[in-house]
N, C-alpha and C. Protein backbone atom coordinates (compact mmCIF):
# COMPACT_ATOMS: atom_id res chain seq x y z
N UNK A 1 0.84 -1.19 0.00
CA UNK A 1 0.00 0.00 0.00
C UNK A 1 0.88 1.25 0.00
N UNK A 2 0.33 2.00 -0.48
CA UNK A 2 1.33 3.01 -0.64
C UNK A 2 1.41 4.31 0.18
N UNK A 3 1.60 5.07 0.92
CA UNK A 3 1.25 6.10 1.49
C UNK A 3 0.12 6.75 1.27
N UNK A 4 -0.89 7.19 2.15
CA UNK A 4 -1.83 7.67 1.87
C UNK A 4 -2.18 9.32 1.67
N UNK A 5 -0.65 9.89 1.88
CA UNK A 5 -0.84 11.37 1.44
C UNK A 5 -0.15 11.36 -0.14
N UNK A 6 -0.20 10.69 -0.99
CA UNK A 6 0.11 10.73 -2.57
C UNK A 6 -0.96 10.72 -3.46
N UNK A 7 -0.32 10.60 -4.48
CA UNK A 7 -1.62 10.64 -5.68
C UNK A 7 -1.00 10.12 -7.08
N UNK A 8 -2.06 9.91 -7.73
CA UNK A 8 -1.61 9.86 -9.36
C UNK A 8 -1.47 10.81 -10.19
N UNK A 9 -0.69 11.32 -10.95
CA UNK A 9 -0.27 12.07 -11.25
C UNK A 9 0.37 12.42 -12.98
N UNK A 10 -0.01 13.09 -13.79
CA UNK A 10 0.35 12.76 -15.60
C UNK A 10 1.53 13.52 -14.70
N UNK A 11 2.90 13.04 -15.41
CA UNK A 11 4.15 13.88 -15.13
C UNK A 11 4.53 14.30 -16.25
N UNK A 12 4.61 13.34 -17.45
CA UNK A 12 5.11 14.00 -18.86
C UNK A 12 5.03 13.43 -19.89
N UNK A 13 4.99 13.73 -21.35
CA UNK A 13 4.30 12.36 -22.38
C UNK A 13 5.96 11.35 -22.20
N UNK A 14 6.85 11.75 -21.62
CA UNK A 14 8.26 10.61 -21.50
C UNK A 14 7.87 10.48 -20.69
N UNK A 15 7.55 10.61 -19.80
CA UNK A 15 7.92 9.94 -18.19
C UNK A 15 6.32 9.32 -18.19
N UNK A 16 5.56 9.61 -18.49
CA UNK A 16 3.77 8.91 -17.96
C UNK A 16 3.04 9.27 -16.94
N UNK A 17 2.34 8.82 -16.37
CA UNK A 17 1.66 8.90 -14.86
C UNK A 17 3.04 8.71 -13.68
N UNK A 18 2.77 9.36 -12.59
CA UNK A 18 3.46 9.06 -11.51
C UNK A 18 3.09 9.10 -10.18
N UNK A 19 3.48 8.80 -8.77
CA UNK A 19 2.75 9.05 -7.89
C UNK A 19 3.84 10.75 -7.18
N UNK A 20 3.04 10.94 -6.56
CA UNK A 20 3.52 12.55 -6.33
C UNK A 20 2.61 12.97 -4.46
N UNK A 21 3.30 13.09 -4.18
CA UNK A 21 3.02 13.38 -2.44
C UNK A 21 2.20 14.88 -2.84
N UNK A 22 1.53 14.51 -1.89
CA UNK A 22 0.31 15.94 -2.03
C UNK A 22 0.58 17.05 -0.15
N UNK A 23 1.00 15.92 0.49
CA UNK A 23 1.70 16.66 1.68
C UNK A 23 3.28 16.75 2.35
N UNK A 24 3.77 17.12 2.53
CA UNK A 24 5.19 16.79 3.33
C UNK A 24 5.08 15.24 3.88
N UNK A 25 6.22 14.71 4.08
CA UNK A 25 6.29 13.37 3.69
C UNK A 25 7.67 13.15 4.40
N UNK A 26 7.90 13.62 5.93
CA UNK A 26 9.20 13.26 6.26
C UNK A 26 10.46 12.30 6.19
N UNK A 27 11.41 12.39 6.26
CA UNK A 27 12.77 11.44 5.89
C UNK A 27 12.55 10.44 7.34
N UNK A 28 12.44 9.33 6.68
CA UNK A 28 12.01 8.09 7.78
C UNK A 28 10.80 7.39 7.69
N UNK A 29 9.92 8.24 6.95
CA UNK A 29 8.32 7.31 6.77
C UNK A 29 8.68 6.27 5.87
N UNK A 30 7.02 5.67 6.41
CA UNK A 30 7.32 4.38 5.13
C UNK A 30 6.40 4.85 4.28
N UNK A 31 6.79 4.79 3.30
CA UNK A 31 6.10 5.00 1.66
C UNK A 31 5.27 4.25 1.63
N UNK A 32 5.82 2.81 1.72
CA UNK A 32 5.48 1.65 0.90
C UNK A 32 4.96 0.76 1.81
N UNK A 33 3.93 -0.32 1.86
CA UNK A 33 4.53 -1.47 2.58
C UNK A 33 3.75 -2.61 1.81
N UNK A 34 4.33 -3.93 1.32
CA UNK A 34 3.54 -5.09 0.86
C UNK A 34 2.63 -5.54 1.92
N UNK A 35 1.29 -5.59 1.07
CA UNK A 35 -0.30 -5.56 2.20
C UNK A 35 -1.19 -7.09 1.46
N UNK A 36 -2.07 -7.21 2.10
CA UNK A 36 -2.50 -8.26 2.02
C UNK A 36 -3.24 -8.56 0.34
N UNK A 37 -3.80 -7.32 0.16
CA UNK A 37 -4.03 -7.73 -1.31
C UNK A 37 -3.28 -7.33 -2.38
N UNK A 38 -1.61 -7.35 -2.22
CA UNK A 38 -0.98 -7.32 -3.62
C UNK A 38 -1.38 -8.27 -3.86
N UNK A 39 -0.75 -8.80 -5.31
CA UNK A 39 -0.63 -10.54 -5.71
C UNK A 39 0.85 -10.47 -6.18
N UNK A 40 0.56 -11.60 -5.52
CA UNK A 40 2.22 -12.10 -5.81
C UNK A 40 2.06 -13.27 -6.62
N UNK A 41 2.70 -13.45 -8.21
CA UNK A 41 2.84 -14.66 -8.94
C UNK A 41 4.19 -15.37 -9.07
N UNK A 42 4.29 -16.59 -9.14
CA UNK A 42 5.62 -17.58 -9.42
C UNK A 42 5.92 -17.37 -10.67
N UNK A 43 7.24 -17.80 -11.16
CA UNK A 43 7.26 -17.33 -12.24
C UNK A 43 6.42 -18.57 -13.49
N UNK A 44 6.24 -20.05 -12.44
CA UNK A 44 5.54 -20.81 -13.32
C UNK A 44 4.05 -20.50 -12.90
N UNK A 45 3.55 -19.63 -12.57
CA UNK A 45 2.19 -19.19 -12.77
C UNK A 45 2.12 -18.29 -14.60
N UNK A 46 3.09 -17.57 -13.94
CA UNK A 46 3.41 -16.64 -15.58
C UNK A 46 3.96 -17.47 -16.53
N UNK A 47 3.90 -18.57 -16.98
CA UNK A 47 4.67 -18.99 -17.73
C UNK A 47 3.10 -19.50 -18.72
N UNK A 48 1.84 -19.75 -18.07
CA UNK A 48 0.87 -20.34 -18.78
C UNK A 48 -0.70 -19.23 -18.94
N UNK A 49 0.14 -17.62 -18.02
CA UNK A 49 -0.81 -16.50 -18.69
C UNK A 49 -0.76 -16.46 -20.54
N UNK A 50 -2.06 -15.70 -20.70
CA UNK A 50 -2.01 -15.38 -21.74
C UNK A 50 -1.15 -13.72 -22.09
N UNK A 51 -0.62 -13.75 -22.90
CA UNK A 51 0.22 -12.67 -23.67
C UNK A 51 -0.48 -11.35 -23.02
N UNK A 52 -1.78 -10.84 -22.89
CA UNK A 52 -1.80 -9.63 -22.31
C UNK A 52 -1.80 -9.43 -20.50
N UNK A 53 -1.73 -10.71 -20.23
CA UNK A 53 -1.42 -10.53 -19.03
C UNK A 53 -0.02 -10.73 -18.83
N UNK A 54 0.78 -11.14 -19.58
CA UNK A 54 2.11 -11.29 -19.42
C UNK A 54 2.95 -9.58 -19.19
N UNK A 55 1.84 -9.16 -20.35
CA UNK A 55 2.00 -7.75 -20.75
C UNK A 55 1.93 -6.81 -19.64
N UNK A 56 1.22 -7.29 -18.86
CA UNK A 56 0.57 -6.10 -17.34
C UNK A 56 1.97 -6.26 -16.56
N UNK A 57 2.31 -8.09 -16.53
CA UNK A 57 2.87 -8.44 -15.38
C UNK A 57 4.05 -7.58 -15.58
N UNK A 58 4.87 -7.66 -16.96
CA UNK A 58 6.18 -7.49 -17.33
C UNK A 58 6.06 -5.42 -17.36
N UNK A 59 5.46 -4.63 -17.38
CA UNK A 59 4.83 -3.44 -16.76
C UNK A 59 5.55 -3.15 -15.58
N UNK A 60 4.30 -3.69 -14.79
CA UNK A 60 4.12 -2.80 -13.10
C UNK A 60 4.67 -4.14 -12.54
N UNK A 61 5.42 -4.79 -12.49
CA UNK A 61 5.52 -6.02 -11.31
C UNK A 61 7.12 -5.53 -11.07
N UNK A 62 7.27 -5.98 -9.29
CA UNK A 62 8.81 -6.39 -9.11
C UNK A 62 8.87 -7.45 -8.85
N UNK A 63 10.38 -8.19 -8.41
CA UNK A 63 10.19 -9.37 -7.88
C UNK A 63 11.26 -9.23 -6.47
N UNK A 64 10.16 -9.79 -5.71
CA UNK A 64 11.40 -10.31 -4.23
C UNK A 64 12.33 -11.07 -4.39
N UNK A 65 12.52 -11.52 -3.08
CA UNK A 65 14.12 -12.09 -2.74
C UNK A 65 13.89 -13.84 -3.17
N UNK A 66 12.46 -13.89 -3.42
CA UNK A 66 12.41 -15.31 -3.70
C UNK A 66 12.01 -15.86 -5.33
N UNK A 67 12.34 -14.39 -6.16
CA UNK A 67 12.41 -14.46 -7.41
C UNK A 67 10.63 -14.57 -8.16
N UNK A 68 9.52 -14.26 -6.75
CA UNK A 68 8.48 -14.05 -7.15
C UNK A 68 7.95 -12.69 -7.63
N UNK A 69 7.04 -12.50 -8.26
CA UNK A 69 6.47 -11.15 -9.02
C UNK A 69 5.18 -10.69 -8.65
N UNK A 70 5.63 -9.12 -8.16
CA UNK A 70 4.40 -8.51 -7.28
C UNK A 70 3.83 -7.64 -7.54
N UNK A 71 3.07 -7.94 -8.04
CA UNK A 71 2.22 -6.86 -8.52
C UNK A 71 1.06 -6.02 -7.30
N UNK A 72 1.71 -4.56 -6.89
CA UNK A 72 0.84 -3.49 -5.90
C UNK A 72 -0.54 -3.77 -6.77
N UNK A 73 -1.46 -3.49 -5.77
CA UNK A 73 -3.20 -3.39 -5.96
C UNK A 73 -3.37 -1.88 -6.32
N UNK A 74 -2.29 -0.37 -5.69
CA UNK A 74 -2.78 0.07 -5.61
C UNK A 74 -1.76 1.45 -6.37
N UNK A 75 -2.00 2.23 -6.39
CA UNK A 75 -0.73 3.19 -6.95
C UNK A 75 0.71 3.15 -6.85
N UNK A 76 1.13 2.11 -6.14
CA UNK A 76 2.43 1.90 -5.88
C UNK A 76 2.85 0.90 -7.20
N UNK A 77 1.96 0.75 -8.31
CA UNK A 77 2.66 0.18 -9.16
C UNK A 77 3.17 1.77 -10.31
N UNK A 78 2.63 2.79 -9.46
CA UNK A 78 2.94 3.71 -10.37
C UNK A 78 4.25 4.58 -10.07
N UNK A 79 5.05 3.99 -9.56
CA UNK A 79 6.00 4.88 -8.77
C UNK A 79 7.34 4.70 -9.84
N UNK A 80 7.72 5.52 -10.26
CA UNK A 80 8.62 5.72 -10.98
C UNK A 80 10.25 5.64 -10.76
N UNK A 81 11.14 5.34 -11.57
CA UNK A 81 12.81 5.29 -11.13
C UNK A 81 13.06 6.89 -11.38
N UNK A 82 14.32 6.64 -10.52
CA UNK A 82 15.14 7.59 -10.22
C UNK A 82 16.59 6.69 -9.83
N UNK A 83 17.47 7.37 -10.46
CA UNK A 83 19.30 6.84 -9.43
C UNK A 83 19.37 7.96 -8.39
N UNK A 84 18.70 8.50 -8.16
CA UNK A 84 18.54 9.21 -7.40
C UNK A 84 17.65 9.12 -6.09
N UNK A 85 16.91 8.17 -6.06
CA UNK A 85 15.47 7.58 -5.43
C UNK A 85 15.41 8.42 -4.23
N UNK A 86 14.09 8.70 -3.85
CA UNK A 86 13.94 9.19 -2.37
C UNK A 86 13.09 8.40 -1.90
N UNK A 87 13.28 7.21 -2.28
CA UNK A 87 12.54 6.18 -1.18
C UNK A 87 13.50 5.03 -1.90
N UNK A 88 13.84 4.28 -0.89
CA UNK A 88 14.44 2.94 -0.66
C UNK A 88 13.39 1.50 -0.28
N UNK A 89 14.04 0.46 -0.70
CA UNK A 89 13.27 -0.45 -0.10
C UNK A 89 14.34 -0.94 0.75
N UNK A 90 13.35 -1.85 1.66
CA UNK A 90 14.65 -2.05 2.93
C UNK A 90 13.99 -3.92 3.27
N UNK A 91 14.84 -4.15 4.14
CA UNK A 91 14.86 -6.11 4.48
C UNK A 91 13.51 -6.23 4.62
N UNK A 92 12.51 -5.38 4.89
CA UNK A 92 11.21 -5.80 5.63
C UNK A 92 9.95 -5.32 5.33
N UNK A 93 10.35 -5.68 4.01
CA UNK A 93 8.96 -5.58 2.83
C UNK A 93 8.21 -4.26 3.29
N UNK A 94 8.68 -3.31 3.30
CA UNK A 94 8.06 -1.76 2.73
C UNK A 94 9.30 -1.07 2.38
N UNK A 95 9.22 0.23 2.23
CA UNK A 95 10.16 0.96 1.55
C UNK A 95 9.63 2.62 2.30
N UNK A 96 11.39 3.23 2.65
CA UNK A 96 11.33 4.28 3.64
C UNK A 96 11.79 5.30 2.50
N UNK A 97 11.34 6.73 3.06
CA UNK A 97 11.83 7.77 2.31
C UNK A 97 13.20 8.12 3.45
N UNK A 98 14.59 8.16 2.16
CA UNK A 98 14.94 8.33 2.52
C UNK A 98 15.95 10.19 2.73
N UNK A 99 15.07 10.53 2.29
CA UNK A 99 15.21 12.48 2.78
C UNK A 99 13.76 12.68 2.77
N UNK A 100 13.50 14.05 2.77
CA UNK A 100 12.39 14.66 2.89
C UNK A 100 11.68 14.88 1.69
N UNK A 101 10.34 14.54 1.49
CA UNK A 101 9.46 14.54 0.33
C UNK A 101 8.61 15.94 -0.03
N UNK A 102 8.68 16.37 -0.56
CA UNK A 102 7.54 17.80 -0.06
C UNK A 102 6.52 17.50 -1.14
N UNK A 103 5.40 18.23 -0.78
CA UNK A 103 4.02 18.36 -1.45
C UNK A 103 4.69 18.65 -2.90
N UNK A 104 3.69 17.60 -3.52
CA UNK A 104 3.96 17.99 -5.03
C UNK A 104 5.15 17.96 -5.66
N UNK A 105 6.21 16.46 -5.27
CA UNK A 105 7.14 15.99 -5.27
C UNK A 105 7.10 14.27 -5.89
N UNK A 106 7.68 14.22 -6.88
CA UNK A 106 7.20 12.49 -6.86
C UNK A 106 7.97 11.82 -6.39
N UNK A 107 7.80 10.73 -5.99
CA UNK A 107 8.05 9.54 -4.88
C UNK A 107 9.03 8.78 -6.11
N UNK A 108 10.16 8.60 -5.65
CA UNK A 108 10.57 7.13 -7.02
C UNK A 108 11.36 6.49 -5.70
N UNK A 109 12.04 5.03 -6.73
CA UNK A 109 12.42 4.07 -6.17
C UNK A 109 13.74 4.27 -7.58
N UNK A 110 15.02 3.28 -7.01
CA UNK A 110 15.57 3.34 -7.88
C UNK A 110 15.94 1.70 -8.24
N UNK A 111 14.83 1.55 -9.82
CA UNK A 111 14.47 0.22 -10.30
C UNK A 111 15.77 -0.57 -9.92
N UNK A 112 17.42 -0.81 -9.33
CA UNK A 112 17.96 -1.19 -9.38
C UNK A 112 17.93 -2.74 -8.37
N UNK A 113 17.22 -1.65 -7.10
CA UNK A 113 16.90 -2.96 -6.04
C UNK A 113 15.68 -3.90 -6.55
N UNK A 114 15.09 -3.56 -7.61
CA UNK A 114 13.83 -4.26 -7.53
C UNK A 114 13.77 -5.50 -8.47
N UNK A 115 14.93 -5.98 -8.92
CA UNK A 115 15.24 -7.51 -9.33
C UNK A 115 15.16 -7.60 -10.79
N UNK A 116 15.41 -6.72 -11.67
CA UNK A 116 15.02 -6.82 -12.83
C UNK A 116 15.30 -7.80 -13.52
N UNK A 117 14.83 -8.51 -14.67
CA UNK A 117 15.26 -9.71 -15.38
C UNK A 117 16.35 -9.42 -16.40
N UNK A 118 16.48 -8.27 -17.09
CA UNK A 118 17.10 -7.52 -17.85
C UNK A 118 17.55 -6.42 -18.09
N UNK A 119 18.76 -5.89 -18.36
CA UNK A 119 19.26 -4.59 -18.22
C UNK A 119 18.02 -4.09 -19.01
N UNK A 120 18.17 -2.58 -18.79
CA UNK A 120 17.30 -1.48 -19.73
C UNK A 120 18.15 -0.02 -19.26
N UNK A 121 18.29 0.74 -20.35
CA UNK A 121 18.32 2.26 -20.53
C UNK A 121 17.48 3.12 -19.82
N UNK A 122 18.56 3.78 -18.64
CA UNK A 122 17.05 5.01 -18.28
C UNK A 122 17.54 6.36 -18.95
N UNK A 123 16.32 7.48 -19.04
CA UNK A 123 16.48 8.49 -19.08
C UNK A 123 17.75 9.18 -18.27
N UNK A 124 18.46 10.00 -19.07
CA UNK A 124 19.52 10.15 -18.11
C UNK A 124 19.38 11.72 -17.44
N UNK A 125 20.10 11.03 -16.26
CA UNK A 125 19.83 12.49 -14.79
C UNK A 125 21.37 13.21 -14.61
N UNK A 126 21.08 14.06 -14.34
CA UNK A 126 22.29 15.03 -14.43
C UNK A 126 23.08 14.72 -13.19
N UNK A 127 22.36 14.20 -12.13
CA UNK A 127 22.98 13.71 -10.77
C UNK A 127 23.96 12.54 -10.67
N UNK A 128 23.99 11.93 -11.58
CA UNK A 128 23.82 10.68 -11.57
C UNK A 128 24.75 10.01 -13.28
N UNK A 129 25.85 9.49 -12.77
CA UNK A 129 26.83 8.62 -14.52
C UNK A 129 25.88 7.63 -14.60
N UNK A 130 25.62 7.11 -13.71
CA UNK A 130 24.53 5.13 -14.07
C UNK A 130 23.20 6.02 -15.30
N UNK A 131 23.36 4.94 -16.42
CA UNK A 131 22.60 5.29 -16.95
C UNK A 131 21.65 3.69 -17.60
N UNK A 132 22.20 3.22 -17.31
CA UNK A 132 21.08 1.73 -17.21
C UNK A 132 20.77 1.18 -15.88
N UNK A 133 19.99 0.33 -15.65
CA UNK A 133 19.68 -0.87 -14.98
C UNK A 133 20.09 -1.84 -15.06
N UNK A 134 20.64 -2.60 -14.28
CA UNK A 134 21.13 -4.19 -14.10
C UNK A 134 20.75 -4.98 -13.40
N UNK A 135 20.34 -6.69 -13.18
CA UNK A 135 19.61 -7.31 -12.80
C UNK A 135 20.68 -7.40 -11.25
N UNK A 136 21.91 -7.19 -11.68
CA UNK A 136 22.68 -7.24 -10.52
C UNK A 136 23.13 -6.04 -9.75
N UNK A 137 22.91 -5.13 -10.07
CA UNK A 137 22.90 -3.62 -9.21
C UNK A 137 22.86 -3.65 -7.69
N UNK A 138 22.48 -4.54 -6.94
CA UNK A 138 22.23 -4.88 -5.88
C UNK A 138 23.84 -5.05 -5.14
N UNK A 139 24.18 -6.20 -5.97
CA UNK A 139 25.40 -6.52 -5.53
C UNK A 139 26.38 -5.09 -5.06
N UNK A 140 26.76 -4.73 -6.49
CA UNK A 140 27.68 -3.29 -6.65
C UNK A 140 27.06 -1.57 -6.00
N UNK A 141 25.93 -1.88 -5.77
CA UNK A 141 25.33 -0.30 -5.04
C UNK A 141 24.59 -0.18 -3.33
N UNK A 142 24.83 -1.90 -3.01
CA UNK A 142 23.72 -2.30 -1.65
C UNK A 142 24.41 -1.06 -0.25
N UNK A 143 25.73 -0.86 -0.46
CA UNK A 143 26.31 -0.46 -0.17
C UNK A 143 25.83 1.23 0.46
N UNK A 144 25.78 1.60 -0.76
CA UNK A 144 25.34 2.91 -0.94
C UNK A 144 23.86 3.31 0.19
N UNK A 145 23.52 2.09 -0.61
CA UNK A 145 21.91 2.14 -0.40
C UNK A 145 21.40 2.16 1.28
N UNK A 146 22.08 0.92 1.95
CA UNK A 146 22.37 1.08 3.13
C UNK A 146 22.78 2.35 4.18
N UNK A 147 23.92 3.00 3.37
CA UNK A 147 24.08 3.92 4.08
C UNK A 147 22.77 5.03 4.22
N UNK A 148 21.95 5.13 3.15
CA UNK A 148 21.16 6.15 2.99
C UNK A 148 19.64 5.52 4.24
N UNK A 149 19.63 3.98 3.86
CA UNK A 149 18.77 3.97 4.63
C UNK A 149 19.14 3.91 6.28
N UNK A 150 19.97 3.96 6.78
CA UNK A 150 20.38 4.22 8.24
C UNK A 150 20.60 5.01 8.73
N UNK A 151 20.59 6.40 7.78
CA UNK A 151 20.51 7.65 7.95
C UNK A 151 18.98 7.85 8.19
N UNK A 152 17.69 7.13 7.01
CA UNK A 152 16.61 7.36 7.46
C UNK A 152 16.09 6.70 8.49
N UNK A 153 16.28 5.28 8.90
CA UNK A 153 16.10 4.71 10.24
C UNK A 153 16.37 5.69 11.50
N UNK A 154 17.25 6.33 11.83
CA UNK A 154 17.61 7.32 12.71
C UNK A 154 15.84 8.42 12.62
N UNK A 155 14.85 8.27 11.75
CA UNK A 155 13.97 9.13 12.10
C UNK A 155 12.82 8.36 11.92
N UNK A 156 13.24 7.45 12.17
CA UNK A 156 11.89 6.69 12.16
C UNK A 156 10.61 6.32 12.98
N UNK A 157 11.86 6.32 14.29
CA UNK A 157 10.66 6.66 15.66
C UNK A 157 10.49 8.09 15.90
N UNK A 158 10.59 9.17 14.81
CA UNK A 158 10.47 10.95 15.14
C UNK A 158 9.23 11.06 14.42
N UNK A 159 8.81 10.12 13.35
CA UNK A 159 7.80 10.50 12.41
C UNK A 159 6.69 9.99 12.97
N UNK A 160 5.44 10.32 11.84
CA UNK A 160 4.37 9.29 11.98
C UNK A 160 4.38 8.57 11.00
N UNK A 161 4.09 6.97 11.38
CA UNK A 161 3.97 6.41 10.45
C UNK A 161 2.44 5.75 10.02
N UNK A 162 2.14 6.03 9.19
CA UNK A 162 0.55 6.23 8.69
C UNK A 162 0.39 4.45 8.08
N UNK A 163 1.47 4.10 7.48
CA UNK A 163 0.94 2.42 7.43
C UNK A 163 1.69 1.54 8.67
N UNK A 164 1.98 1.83 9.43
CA UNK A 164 2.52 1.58 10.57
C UNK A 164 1.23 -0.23 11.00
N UNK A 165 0.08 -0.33 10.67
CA UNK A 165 -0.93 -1.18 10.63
C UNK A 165 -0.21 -2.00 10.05
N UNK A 166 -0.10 -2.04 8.88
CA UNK A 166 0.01 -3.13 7.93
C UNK A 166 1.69 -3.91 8.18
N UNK A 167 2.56 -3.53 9.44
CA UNK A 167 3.56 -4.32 9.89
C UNK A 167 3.47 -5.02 10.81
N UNK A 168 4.24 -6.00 10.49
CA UNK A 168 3.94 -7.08 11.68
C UNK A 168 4.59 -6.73 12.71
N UNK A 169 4.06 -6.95 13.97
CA UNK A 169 4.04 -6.55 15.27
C UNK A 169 5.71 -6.73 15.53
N UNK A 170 6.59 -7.79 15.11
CA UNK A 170 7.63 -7.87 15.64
C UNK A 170 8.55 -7.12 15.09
N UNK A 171 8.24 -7.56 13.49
CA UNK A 171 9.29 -6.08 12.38
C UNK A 171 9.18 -5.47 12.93
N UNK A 172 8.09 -5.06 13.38
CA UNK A 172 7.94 -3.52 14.14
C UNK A 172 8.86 -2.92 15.06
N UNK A 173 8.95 -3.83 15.91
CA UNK A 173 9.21 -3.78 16.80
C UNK A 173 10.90 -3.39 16.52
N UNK A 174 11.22 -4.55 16.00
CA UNK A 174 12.89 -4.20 15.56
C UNK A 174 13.19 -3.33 14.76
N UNK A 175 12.17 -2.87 14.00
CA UNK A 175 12.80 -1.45 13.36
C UNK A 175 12.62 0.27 14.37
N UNK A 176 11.89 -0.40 15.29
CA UNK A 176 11.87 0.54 15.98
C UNK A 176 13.48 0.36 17.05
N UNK A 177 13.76 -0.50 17.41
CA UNK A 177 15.30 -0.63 17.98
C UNK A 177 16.62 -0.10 17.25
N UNK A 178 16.21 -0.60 15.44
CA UNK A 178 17.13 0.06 14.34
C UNK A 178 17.16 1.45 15.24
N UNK A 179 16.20 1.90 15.32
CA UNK A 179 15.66 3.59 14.86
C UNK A 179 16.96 3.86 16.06
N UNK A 180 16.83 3.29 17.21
CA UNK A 180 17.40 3.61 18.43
C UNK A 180 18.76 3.25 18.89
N UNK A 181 18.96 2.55 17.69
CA UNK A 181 20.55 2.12 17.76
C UNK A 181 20.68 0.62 18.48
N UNK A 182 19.57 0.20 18.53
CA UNK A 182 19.80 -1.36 19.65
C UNK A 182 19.82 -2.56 18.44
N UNK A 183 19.56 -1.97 17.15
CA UNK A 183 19.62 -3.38 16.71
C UNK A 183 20.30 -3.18 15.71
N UNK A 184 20.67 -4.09 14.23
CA UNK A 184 21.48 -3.85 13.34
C UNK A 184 20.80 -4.13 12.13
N UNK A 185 20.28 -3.37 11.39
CA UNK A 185 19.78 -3.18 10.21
C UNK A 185 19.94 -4.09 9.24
N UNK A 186 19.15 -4.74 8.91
CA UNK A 186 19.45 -6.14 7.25
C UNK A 186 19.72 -5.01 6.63
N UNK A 187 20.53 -5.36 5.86
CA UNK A 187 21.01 -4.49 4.21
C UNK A 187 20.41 -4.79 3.35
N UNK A 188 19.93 -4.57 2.58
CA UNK A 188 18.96 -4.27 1.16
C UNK A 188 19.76 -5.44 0.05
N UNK A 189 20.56 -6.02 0.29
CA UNK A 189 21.63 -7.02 -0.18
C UNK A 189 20.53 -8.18 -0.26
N UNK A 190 19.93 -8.63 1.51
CA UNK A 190 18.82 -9.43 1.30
C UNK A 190 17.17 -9.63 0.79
N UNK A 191 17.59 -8.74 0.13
CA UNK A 191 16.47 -8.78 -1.47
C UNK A 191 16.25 -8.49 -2.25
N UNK A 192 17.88 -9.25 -2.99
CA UNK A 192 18.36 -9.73 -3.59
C UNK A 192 18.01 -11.05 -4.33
N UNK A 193 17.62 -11.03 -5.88
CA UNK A 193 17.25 -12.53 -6.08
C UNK A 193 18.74 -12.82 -7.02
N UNK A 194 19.31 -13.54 -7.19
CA UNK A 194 20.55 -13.95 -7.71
C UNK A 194 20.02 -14.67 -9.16
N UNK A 195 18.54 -15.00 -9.20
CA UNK A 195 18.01 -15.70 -10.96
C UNK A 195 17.93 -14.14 -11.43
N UNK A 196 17.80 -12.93 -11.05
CA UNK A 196 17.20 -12.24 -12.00
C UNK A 196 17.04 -12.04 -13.49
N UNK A 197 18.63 -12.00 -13.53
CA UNK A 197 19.27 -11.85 -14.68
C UNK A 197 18.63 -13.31 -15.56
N UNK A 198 18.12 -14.29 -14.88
CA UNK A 198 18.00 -15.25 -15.97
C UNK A 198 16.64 -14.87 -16.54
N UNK A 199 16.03 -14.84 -17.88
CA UNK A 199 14.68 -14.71 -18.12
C UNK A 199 13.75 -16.07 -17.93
N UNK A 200 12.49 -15.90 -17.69
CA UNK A 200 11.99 -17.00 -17.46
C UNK A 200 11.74 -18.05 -19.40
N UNK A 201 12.19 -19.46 -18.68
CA UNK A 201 11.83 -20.27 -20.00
C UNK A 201 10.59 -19.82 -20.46
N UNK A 202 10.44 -19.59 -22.15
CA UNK A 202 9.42 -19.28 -23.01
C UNK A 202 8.00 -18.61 -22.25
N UNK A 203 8.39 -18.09 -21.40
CA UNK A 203 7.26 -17.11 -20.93
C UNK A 203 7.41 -16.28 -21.42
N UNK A 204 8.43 -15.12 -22.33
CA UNK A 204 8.38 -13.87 -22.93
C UNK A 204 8.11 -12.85 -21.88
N UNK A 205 8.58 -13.11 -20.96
CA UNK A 205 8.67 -11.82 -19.67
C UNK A 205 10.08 -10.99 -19.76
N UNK A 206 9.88 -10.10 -19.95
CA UNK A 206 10.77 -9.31 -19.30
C UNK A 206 10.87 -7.89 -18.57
N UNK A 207 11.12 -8.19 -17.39
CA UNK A 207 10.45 -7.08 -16.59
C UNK A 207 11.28 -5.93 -16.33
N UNK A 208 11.02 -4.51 -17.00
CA UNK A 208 12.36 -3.39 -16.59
C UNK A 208 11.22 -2.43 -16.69
């Protein structure tokens, strides 16, 4: 589910729809969190869709650490890349902003953590030399990524967190210790799928 102060949003005939925060959106919230009605498919579920659903999946889907494909229910399939991202995903299936969001700001992720099957070309950012995607980006940037999100953990028990519901009582619990320095943060390393890079047999998926 995706934060509930965002929206959908036309951004540009290149870029498409996007989601875009309609209020301030502090460094430490969770954006994101996987809720009970995404769907999540195997990749031998997708292997015996028909072609326009292959089409949706290979779209809006990521895949986790177990090389499955998830398709959000809800605007969070609309959230756009950035190498720049101001929201991260982190060990425990949601994803934190990691600086400050302001009204009328769009939300991205940077497609690198999110398991792709195949490199792809992004638009290029002036911030930023990476100018593709790699199924292995994880490996070579987890690094980075980490650091940014332990900078936002540090505000995590300062904020409110509005899907704060949809975590399980114990994550909870330990990311609230992250926040406080008592516990030690999974790195974004663990979700990580190591097939990405392979495409699935004769399913014609490819997800970027």
């Amino acid at each position: 589910m995706i934060h509930p102060d965002t929206e959908l949003k036309f951004i540009n005939h290149e870029i498409g729809y996007g989601v875009v925060a309609t209020k301030f959106i502090p460094k430490g919230t969770i954006t994101w969190s996987l809720d009970k009605l995404d769907r999540i498919f195997t990749p031998l579920e997708i292997i015996d869709m028909d072609e326009i659903y292959k089409n949706i999946i290979s779209k809006y889907t990521f895949r986790d650490k177990c090389g499955n494909f998830i398709l959000c229910w809800d605007n969070g399939r609309y959230v756009n890349h950035s190498f720049r991202s101001n929201c991260i995903t982190t060990a425990y299936e949601f994803e934190l902003a990691v600086r400050d969001i302001h009204a009328g700001e769009e939300l991205t992720d940077d497609y690198g953590y999110l398991n792709v099957t195949e490199p792809f070309d992004c638009l290029p950012e002036k911030w930023s030399r990476r100018k593709r995607v790699n199924p292995d980006d994880p490996i070579y940037y987890h690094k980075n990524w980490d650091k940014k999100l332990r900078g936002a953990f540090k505000e995590f028990i300062n904020v409110k967190q509005p899907l704060k519901e949809l975590i399980d009582a114990e994550v909870y619990r330990k990311c609230l210790a992250i926040s406080q320095g008592e516990a030690r943060m999974d790195s974004v390393l663990t979700c990580y799928y190591p097939g990405s890079n392979n495409l699935i047999e004769d399913s014609s998926i490819s997800i970027g």
